[in-house]
C-alpha atoms as a PDB file:
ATOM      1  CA  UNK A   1      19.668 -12.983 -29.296  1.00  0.00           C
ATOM      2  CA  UNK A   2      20.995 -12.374 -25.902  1.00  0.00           C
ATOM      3  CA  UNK A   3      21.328  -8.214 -26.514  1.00  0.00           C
ATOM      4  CA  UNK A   4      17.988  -8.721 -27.796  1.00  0.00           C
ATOM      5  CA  UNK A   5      16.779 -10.231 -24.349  1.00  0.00           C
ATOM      6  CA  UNK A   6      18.464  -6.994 -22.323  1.00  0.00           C
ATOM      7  CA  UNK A   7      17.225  -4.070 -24.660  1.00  0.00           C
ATOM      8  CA  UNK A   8      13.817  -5.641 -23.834  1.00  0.00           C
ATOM      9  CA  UNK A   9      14.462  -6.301 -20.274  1.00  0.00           C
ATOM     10  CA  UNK A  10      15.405  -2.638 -20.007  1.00  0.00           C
ATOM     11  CA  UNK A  11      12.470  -0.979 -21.513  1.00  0.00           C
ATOM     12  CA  UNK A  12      10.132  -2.877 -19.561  1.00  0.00           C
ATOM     13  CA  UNK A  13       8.029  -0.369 -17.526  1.00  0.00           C
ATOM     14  CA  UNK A  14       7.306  -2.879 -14.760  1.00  0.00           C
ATOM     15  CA  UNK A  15      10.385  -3.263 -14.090  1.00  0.00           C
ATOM     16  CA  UNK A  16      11.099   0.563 -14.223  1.00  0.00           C
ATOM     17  CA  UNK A  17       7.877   0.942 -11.470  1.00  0.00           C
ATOM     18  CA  UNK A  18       9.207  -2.448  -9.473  1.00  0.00           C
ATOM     19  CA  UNK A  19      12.765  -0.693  -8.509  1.00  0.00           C
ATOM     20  CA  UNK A  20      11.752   2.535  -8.471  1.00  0.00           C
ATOM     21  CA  UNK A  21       8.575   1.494  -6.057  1.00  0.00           C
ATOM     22  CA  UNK A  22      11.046  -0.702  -4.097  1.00  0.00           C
ATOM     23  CA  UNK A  23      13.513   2.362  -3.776  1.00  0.00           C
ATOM     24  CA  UNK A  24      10.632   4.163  -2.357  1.00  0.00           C
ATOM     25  CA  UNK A  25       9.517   1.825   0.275  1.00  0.00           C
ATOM     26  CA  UNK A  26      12.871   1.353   1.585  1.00  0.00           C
ATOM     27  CA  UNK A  27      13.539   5.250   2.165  1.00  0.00           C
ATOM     28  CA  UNK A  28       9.799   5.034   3.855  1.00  0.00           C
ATOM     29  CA  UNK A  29      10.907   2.701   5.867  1.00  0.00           C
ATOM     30  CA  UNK A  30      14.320   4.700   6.793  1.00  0.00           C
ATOM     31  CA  UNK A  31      12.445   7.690   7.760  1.00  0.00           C
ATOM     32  CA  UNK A  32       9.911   5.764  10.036  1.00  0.00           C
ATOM     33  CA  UNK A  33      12.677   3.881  12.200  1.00  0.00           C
ATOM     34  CA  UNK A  34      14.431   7.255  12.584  1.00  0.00           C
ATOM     35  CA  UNK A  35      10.721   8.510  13.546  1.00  0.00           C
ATOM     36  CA  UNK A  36      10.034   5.510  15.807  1.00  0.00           C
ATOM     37  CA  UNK A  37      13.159   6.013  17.539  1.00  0.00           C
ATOM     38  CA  UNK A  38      13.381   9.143  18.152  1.00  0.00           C
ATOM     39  CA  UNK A  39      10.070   8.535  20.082  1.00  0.00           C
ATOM     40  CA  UNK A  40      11.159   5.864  21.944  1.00  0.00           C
ATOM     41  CA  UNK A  41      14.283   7.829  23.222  1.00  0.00           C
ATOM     42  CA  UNK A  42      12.082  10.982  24.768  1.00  0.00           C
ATOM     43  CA  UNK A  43       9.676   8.465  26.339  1.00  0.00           C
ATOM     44  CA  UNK A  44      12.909   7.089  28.114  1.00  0.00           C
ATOM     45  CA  UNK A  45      14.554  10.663  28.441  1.00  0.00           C
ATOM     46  CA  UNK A  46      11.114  12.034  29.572  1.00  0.00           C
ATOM     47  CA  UNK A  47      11.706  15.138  28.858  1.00  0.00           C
ATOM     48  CA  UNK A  48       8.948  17.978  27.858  1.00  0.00           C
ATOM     49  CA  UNK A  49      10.338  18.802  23.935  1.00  0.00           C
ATOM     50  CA  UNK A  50      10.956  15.877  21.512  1.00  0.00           C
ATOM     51  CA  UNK A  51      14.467  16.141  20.820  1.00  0.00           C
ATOM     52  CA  UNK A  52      15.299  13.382  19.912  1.00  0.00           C
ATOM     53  CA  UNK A  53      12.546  12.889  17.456  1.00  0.00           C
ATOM     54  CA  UNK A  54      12.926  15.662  15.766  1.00  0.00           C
ATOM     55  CA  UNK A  55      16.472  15.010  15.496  1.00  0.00           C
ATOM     56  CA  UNK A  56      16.413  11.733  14.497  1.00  0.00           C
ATOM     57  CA  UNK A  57      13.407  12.459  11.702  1.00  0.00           C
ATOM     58  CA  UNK A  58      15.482  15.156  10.727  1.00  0.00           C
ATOM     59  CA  UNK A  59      18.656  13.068  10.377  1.00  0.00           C
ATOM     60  CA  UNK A  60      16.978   9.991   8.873  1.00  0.00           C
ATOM     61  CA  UNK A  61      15.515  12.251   5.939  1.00  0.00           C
ATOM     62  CA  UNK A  62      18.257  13.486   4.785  1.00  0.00           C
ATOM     63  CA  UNK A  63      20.054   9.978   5.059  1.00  0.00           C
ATOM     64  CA  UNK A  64      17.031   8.401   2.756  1.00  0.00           C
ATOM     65  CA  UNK A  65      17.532  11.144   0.255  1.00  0.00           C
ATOM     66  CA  UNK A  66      21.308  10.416   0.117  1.00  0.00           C
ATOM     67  CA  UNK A  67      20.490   6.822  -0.007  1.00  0.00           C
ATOM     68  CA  UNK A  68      17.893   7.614  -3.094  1.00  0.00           C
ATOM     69  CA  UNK A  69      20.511   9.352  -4.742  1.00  0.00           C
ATOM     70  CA  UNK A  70      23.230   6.781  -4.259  1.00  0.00           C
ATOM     71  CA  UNK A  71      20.615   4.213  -5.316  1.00  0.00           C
ATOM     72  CA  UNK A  72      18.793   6.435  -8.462  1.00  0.00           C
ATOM     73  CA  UNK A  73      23.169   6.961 -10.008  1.00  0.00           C
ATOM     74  CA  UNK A  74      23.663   3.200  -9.717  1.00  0.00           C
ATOM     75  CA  UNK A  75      20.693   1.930 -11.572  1.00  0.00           C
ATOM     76  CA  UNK A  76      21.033   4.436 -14.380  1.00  0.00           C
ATOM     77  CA  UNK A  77      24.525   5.004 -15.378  1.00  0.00           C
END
């Protein structure tokens, strides 16, 4: 009975959308604090060109894909 209950549990498409949803929020949310502080660090540098939030976008992009990735080969073995 208990296989049963996991076979089901895995198949569930809400679940599928709920993690997958969840996954995408979180690497949202990476990519606007690298955004957001990147901003806040040329408003304190002052300086003409946003380095640092290009930088920082740049780098926290390609640190929520790696996290995605990491993330995506856990969940599905």
């Amino acid at each position: 009975m208990l296989m049963k209950d996991k076979k089901k549990d895995k198949k569930n498409p809400l679940k599928f959308y709920a993690i997958y949803s969840a996954l995408a929020f979180q690497m949202g949310l990476i990519i606007l604090a690298g955004a957001f502080g990147g901003r806040e660090l040329d408003k304190w540098v002052n300086w003409k060109f946003p380095v640092f939030t290009l930088l920082l976008t740049i780098l926290a992009v390609v640190l929520a894909v790696i996290y995605g990735i990491r993330d995506l080969f856990k969940n599905n073995p």
